[in-house]
PDB file of N, CA and C in Angstrom:
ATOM      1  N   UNK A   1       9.731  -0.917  -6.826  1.00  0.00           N
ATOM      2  CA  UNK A   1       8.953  -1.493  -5.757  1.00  0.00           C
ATOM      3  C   UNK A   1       9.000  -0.550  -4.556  1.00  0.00           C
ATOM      4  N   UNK A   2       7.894  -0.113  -3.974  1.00  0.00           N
ATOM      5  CA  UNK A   2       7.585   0.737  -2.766  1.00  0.00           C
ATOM      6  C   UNK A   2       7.267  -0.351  -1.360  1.00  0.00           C
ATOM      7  N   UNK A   3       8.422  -0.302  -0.808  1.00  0.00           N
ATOM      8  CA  UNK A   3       7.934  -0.682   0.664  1.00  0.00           C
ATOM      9  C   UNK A   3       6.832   0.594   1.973  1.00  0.00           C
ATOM     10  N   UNK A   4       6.358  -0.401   2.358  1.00  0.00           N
ATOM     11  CA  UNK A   4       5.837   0.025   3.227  1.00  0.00           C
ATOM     12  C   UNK A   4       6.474  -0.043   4.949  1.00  0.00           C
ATOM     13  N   UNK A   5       6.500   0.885   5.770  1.00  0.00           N
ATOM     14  CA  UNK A   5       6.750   0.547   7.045  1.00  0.00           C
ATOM     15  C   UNK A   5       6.377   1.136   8.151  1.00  0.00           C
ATOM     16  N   UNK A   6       5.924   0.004   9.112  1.00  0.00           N
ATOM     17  CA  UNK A   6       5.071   0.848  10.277  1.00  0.00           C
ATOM     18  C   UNK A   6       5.988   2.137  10.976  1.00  0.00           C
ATOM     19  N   UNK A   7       4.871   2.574  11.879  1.00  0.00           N
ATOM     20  CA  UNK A   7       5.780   3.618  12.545  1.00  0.00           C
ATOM     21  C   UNK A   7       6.494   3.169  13.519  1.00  0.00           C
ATOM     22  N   UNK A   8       6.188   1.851  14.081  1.00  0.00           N
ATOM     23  CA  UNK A   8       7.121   1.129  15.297  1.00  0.00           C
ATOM     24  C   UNK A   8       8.469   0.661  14.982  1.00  0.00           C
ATOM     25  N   UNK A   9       8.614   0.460  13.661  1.00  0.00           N
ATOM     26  CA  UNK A   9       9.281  -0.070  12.756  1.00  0.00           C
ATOM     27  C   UNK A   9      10.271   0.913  12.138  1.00  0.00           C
ATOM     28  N   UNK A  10       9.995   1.730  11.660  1.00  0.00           N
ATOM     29  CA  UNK A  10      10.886   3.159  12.016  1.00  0.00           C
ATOM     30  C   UNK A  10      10.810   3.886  12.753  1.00  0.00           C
ATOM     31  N   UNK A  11      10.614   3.808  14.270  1.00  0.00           N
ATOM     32  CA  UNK A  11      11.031   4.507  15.418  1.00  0.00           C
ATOM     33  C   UNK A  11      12.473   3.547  15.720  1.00  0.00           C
ATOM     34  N   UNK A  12      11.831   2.024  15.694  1.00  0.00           N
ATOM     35  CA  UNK A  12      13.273   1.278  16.055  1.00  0.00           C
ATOM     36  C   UNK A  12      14.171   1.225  15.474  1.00  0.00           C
ATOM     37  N   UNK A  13      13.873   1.515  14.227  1.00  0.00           N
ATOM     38  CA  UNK A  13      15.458   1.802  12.749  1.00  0.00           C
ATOM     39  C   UNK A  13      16.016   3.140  13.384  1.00  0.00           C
ATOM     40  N   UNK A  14      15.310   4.172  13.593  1.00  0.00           N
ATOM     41  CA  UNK A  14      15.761   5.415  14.112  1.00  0.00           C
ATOM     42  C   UNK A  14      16.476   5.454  15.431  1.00  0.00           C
ATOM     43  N   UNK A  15      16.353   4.619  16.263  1.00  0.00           N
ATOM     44  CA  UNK A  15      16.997   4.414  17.904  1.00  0.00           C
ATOM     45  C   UNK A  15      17.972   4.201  16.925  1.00  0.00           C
ATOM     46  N   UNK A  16      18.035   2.432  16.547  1.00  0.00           N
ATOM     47  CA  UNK A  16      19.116   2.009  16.251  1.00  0.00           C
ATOM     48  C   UNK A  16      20.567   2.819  15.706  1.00  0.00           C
ATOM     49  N   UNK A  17      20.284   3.711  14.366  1.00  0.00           N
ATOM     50  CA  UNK A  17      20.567   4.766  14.191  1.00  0.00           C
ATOM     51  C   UNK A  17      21.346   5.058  14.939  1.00  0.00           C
ATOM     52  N   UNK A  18      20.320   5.763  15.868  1.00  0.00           N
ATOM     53  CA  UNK A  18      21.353   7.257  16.600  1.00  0.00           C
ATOM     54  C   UNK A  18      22.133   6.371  18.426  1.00  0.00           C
ATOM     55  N   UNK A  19      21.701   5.179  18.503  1.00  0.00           N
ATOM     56  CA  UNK A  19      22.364   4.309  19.691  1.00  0.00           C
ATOM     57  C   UNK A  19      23.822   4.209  19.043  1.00  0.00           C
ATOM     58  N   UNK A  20      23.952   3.840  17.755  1.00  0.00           N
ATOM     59  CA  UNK A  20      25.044   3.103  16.813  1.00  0.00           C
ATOM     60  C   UNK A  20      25.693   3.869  16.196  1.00  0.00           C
ATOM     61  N   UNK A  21      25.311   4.984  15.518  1.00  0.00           N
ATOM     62  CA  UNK A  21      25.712   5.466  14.382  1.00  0.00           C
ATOM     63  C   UNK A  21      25.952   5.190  13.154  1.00  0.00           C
ATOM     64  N   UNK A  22      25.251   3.957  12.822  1.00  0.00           N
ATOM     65  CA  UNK A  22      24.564   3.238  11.694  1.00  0.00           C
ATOM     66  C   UNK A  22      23.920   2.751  11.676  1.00  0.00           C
ATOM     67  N   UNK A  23      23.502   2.620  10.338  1.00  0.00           N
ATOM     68  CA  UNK A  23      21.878   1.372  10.332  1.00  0.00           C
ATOM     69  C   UNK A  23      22.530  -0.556  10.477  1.00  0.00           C
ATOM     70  N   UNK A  24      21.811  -0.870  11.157  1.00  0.00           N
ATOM     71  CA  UNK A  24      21.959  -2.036  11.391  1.00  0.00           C
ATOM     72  C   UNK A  24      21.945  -3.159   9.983  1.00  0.00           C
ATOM     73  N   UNK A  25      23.193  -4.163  10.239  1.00  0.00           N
ATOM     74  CA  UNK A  25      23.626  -4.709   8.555  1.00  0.00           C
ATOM     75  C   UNK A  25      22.839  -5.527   8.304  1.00  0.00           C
ATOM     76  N   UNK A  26      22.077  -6.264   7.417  1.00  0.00           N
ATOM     77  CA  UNK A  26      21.572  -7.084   6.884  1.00  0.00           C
ATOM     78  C   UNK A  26      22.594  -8.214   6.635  1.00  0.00           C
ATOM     79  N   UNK A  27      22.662  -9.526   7.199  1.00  0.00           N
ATOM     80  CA  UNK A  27      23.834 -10.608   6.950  1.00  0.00           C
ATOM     81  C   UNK A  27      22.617 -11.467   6.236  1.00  0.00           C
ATOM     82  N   UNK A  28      23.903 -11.746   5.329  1.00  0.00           N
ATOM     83  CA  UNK A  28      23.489 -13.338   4.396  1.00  0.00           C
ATOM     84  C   UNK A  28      23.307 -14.178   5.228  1.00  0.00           C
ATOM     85  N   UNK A  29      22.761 -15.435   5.201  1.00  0.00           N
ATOM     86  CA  UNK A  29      22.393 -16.188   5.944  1.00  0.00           C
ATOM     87  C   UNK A  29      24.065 -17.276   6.356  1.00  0.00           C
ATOM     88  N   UNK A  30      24.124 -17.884   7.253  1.00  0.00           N
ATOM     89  CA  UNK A  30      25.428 -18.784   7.471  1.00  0.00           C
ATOM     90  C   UNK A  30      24.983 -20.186   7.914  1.00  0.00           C
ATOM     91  N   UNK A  31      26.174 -21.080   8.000  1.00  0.00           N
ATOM     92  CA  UNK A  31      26.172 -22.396   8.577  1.00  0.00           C
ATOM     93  C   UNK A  31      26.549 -22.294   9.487  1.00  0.00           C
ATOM     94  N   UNK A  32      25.646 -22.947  10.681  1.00  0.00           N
ATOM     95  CA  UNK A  32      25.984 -23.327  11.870  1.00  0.00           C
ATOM     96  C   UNK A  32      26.708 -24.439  12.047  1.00  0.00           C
ATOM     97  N   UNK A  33      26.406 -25.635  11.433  1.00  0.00           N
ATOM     98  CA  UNK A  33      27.208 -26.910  11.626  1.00  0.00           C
ATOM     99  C   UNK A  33      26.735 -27.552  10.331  1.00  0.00           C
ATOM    100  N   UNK A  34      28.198 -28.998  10.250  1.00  0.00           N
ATOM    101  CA  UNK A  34      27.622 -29.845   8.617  1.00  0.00           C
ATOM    102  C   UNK A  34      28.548 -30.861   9.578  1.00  0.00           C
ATOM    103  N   UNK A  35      27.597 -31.947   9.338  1.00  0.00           N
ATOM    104  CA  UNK A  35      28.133 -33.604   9.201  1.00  0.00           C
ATOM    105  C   UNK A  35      27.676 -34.572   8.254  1.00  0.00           C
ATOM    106  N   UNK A  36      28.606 -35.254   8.164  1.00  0.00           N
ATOM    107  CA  UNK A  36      28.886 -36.416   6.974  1.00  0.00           C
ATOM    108  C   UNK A  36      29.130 -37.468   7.549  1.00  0.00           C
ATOM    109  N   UNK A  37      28.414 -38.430   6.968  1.00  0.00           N
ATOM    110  CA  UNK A  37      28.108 -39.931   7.851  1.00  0.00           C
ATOM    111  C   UNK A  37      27.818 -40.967   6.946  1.00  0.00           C
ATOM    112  N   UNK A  38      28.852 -42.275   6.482  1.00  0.00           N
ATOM    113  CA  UNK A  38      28.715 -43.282   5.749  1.00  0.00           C
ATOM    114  C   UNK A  38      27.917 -44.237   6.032  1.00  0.00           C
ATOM    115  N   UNK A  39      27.061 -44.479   4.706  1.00  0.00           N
ATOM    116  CA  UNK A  39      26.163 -45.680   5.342  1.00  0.00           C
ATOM    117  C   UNK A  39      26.434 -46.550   4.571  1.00  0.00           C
ATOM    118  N   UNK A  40      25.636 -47.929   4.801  1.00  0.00           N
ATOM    119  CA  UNK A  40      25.860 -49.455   4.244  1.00  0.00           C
ATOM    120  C   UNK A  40      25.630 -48.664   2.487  1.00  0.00           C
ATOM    121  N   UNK A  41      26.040 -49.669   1.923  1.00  0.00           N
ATOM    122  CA  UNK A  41      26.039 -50.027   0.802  1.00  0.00           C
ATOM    123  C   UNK A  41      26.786 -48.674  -0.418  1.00  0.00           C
ATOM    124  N   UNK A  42      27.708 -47.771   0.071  1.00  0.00           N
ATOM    125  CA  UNK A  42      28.040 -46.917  -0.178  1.00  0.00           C
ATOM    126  C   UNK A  42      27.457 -45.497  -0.711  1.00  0.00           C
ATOM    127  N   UNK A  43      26.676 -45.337   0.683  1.00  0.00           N
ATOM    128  CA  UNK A  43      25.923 -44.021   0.258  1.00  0.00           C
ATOM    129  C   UNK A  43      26.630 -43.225   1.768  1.00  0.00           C
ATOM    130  N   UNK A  44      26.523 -41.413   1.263  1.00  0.00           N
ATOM    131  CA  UNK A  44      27.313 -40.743   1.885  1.00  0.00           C
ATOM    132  C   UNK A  44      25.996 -39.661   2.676  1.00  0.00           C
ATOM    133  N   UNK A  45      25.487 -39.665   3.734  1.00  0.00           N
ATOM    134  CA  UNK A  45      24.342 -38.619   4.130  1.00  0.00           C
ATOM    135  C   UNK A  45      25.592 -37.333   4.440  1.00  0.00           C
ATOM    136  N   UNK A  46      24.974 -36.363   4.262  1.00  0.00           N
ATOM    137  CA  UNK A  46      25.322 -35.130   4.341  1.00  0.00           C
ATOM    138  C   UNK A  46      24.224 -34.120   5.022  1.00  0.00           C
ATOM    139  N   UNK A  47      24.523 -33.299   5.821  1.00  0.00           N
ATOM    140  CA  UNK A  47      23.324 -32.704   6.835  1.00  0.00           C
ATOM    141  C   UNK A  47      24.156 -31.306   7.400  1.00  0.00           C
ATOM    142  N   UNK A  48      23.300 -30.193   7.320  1.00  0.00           N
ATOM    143  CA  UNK A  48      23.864 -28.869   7.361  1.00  0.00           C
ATOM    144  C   UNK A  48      22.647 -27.823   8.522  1.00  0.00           C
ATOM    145  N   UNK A  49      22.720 -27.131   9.057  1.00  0.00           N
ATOM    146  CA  UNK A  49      22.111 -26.917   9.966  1.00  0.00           C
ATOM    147  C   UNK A  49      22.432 -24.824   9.539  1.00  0.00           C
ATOM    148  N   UNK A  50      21.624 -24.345   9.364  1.00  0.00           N
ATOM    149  CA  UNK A  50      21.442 -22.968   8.903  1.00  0.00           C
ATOM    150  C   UNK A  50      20.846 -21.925   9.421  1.00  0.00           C
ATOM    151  N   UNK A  51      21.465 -20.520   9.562  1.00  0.00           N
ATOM    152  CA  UNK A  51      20.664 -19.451   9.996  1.00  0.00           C
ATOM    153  C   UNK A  51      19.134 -19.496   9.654  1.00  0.00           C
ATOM    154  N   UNK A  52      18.347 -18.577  10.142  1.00  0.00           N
ATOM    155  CA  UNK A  52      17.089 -18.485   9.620  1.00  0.00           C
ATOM    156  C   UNK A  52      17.099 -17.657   8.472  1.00  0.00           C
ATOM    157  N   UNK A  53      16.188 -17.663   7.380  1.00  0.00           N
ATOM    158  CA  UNK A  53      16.309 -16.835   6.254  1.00  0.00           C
ATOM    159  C   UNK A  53      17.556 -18.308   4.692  1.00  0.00           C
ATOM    160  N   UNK A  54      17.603 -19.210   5.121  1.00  0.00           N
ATOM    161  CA  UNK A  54      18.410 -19.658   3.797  1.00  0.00           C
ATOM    162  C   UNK A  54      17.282 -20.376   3.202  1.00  0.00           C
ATOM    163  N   UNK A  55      17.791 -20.212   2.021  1.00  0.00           N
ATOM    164  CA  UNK A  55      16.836 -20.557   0.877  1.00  0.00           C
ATOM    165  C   UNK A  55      17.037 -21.895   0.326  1.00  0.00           C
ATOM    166  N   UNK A  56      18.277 -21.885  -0.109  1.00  0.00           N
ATOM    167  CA  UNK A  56      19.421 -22.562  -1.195  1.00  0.00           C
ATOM    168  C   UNK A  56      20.973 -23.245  -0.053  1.00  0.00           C
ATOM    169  N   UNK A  57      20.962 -24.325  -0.333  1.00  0.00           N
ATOM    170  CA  UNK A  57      22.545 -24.615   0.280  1.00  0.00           C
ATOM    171  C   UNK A  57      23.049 -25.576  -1.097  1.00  0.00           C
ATOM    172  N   UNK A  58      24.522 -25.600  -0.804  1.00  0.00           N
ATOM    173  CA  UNK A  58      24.948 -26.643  -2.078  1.00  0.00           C
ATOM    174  C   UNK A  58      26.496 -26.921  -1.074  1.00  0.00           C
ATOM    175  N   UNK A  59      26.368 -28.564  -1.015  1.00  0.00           N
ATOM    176  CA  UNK A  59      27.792 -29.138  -0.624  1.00  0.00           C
ATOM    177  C   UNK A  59      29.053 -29.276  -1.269  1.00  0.00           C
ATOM    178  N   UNK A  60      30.258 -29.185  -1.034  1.00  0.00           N
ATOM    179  CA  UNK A  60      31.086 -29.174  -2.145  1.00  0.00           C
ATOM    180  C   UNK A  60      32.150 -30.522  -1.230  1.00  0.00           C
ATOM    181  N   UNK A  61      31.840 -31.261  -2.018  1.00  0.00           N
ATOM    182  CA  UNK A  61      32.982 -32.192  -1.196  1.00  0.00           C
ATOM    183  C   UNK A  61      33.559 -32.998  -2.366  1.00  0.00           C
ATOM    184  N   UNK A  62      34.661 -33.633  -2.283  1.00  0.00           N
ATOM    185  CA  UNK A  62      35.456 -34.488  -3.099  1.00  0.00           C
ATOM    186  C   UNK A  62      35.403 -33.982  -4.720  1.00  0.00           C
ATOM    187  N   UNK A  63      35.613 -32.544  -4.912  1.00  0.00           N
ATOM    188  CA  UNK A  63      35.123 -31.919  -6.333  1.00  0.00           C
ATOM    189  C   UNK A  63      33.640 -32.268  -6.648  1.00  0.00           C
ATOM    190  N   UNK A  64      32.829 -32.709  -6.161  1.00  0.00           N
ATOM    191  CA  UNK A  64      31.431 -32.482  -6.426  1.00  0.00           C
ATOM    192  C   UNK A  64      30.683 -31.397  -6.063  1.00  0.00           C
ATOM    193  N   UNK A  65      29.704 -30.960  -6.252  1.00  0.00           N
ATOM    194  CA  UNK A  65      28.789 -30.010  -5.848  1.00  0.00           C
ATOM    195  C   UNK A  65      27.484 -30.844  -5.952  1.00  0.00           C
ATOM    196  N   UNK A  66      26.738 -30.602  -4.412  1.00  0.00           N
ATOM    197  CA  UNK A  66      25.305 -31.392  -4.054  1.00  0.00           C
ATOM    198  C   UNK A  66      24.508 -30.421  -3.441  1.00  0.00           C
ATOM    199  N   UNK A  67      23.104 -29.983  -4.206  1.00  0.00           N
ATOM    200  CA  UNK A  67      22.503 -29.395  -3.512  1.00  0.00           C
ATOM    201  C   UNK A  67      21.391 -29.919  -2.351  1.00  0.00           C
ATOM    202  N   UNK A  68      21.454 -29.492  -1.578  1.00  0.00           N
ATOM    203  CA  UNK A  68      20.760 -29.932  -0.013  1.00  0.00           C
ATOM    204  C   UNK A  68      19.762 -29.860  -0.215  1.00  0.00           C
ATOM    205  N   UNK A  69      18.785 -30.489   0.378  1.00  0.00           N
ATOM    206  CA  UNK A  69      17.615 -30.429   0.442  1.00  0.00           C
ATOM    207  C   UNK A  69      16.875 -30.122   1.766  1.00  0.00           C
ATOM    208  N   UNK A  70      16.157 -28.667   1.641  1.00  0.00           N
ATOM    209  CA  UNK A  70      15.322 -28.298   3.071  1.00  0.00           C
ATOM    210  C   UNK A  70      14.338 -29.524   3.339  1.00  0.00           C
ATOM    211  N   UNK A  71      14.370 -29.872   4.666  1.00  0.00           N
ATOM    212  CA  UNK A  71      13.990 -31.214   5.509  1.00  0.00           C
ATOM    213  C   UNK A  71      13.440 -30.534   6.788  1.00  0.00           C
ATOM    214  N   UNK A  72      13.620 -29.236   7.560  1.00  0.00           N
ATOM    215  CA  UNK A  72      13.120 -28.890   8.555  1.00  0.00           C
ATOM    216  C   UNK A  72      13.097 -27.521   8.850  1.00  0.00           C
ATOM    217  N   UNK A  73      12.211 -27.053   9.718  1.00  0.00           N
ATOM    218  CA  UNK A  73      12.369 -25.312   9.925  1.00  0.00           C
ATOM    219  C   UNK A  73      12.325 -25.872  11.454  1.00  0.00           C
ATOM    220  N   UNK A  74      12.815 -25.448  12.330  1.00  0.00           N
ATOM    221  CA  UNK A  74      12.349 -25.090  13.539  1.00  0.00           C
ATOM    222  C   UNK A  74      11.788 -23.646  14.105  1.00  0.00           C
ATOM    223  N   UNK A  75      10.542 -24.268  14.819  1.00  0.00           N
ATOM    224  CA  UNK A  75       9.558 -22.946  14.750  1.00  0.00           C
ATOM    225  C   UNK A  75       9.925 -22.051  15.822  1.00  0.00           C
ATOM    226  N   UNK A  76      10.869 -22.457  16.752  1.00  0.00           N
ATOM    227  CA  UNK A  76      11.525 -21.417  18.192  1.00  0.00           C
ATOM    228  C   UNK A  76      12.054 -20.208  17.124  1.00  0.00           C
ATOM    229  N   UNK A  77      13.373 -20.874  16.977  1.00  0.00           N
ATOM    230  CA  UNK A  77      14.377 -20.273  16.115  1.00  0.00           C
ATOM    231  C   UNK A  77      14.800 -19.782  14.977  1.00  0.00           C
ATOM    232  N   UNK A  78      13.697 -20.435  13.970  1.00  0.00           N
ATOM    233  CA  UNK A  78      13.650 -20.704  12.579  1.00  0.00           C
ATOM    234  C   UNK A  78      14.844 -21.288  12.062  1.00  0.00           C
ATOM    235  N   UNK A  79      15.940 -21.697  12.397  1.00  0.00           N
ATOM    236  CA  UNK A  79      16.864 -22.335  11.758  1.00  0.00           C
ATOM    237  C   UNK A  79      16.423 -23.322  11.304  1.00  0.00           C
ATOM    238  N   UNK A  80      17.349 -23.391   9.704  1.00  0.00           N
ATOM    239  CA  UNK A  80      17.011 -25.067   8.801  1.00  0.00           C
ATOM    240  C   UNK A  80      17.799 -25.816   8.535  1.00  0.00           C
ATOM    241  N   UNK A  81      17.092 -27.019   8.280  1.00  0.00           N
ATOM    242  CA  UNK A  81      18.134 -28.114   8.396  1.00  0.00           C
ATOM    243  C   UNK A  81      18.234 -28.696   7.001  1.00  0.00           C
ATOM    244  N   UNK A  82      19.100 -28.833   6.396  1.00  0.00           N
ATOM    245  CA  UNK A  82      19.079 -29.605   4.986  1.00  0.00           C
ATOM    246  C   UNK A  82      19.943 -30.714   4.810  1.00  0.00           C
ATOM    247  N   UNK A  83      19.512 -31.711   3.943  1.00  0.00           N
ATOM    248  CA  UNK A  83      20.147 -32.826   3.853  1.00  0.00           C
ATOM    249  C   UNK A  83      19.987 -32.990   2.302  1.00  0.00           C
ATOM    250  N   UNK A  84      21.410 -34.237   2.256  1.00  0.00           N
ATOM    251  CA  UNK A  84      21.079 -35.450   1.008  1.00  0.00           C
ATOM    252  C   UNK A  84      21.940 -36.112   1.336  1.00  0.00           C
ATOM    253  N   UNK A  85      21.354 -37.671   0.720  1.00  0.00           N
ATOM    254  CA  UNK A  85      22.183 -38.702   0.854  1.00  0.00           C
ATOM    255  C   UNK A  85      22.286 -39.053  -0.874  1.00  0.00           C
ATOM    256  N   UNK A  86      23.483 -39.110  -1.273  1.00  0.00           N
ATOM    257  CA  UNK A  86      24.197 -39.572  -2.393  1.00  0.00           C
ATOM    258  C   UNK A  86      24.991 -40.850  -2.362  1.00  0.00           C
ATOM    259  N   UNK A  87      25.545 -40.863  -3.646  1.00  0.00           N
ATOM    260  CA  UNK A  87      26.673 -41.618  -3.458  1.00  0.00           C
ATOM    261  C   UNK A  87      28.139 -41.108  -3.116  1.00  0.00           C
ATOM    262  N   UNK A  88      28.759 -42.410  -2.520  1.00  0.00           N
ATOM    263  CA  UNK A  88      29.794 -41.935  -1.635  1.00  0.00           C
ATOM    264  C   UNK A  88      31.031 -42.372  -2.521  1.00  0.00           C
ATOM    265  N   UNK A  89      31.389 -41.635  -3.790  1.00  0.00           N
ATOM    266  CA  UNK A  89      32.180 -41.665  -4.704  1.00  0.00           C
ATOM    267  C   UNK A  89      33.341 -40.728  -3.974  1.00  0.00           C
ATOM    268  N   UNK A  90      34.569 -41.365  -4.107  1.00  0.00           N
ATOM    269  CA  UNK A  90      35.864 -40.844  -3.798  1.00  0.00           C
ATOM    270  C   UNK A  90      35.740 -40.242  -2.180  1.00  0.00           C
ATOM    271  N   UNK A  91      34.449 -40.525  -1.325  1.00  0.00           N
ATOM    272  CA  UNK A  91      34.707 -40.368  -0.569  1.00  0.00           C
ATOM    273  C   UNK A  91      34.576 -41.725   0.821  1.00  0.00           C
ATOM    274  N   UNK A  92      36.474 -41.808   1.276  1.00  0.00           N
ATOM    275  CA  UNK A  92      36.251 -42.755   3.103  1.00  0.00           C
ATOM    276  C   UNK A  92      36.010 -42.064   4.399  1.00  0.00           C
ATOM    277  N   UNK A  93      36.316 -43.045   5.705  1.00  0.00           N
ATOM    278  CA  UNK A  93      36.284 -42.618   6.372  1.00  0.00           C
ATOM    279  C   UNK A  93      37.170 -41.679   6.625  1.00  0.00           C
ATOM    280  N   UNK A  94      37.736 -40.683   7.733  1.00  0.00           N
ATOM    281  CA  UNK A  94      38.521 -39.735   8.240  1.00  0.00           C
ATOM    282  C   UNK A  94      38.007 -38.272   8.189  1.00  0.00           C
ATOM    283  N   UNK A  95      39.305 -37.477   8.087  1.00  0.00           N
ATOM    284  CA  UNK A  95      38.819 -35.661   8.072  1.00  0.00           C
ATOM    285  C   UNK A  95      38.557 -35.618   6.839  1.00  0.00           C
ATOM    286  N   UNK A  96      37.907 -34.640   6.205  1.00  0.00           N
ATOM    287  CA  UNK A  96      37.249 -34.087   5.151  1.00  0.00           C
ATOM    288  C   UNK A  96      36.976 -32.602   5.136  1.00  0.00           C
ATOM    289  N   UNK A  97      37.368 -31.951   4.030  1.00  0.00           N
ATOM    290  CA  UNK A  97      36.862 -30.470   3.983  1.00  0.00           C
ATOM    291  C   UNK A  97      35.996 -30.613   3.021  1.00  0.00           C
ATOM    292  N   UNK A  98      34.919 -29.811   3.722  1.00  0.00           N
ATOM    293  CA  UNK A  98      33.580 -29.494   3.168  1.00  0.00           C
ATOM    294  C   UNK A  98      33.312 -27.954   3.254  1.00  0.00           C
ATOM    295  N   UNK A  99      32.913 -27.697   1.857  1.00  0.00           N
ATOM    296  CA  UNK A  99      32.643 -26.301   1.690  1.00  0.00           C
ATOM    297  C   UNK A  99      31.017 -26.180   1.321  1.00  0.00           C
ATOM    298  N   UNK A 100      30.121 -25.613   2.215  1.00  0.00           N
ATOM    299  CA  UNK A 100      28.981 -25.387   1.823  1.00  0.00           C
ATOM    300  C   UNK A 100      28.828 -23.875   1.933  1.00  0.00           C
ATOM    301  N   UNK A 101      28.329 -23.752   0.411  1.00  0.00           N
ATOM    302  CA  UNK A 101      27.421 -22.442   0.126  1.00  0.00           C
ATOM    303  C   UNK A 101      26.132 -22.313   0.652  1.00  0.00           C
ATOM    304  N   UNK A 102      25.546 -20.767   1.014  1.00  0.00           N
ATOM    305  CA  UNK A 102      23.770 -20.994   1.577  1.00  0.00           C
ATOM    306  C   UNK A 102      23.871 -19.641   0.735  1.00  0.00           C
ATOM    307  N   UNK A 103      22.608 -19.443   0.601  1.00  0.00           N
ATOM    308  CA  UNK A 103      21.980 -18.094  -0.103  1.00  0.00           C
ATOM    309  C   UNK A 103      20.510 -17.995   0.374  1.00  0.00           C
ATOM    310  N   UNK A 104      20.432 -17.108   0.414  1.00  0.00           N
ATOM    311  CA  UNK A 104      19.083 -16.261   1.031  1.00  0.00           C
ATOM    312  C   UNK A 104      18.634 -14.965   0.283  1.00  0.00           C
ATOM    313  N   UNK A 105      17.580 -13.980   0.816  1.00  0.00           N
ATOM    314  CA  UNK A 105      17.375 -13.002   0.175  1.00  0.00           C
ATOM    315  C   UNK A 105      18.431 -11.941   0.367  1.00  0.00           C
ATOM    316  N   UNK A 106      18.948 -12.250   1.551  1.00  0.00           N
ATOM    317  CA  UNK A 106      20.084 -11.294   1.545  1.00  0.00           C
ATOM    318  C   UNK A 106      21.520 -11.276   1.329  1.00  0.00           C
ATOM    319  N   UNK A 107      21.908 -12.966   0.759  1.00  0.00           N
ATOM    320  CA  UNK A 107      22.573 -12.831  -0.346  1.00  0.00           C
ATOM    321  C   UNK A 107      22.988 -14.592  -0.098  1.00  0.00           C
ATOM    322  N   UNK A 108      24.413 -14.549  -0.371  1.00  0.00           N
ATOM    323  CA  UNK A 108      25.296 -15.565  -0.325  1.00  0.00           C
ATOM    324  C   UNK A 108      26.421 -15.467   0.683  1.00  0.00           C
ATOM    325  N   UNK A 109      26.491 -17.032   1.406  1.00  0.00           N
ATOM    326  CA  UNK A 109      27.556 -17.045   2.250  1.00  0.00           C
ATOM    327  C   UNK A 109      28.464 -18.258   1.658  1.00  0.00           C
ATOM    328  N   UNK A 110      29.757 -18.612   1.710  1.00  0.00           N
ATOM    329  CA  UNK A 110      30.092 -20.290   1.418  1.00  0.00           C
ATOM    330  C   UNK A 110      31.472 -19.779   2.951  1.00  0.00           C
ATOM    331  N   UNK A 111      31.372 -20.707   3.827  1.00  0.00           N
ATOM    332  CA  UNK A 111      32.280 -21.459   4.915  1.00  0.00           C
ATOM    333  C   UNK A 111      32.382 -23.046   4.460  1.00  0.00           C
ATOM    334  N   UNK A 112      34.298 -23.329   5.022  1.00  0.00           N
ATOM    335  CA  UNK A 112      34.689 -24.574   4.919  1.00  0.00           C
ATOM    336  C   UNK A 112      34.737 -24.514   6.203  1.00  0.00           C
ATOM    337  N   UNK A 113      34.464 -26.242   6.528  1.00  0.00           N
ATOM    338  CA  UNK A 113      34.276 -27.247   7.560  1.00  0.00           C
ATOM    339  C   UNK A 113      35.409 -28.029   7.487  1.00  0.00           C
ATOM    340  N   UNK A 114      36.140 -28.811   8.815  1.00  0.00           N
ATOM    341  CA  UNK A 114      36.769 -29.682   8.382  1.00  0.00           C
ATOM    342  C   UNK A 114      35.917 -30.548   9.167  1.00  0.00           C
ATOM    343  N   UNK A 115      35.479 -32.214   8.939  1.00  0.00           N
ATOM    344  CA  UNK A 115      34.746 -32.550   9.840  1.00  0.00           C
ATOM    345  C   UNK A 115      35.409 -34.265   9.625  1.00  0.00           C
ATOM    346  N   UNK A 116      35.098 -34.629  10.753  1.00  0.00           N
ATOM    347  CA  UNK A 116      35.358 -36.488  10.244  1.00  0.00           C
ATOM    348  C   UNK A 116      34.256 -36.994   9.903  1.00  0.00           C
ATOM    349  N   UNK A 117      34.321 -37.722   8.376  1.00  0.00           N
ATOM    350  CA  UNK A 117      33.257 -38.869   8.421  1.00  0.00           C
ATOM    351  C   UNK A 117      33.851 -39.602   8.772  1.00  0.00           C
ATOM    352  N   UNK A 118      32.175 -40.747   9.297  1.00  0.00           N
ATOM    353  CA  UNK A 118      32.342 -41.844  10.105  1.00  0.00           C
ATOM    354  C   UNK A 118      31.618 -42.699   9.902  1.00  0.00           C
ATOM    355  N   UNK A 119      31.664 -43.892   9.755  1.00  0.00           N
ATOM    356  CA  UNK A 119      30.661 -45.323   8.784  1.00  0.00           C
ATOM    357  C   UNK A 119      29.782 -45.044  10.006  1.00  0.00           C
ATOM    358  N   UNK A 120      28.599 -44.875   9.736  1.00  0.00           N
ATOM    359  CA  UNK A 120      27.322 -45.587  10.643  1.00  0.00           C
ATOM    360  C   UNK A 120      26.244 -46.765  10.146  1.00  0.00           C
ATOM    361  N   UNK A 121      26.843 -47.454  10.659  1.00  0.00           N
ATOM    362  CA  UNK A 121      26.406 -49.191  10.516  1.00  0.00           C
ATOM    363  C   UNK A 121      24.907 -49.190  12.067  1.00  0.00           C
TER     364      UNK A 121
END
């Protein structure tokens, strides 16, 4: 595959360059924030908030793995927001570690959270 690139576009790779003395890194995409929130009848919402550029997230809580579902882009920033609400098997109220994976084109990130769920009635 042959990319193409303007000349504005490599003049600014070229500053960057020689300002730095490297080319500037390409990061996988990350999590900004994740909360977990119990609702009636034992279902568990889960909600993750993401760099711009993620594709893919997957929750890891109580030995499960849940993949998120994109629910929003914001158009300032492009950050996304993903959710699911499941069931809330082996999981109560209190602290909780949550490990969410994100992946993008430029690769894979997974950060743990410790966060409190909290019944919202």
């Amino acid at each position: 595959m042959i990319r193409t690139t303007t000349a504005l576009a490599t003049a600014a790779l070229g500053a960057a360059v020689a300002l730095t003395g490297a080319a500037p890194a390409l990061a996988a995409p990350h999590v900004r924030d994740v909360d977990a929130e119990l609702h009636p009848g034992g279902w568990l919402h889960l909600s993750a908030e993401t760099s711009a550029g993620a594709r893919r997230l997957t929750f890891h809580v109580a030995g499960r793995s849940i993949r998120g579902r994109l629910t929003d882009i914001d158009r300032e920033d492009r950050t996304r927001e993903f959710e699911r609400t499941v069931r809330a098997r082996g999981v109560g109220t209190g602290t909780r570690s949550i490990r969410v994976r994100v992946c993008g084109r430029r690769g894979c990130s997974t950060q743990t959270f410790r966060t409190f769920v909290e019944r919202d009635d």
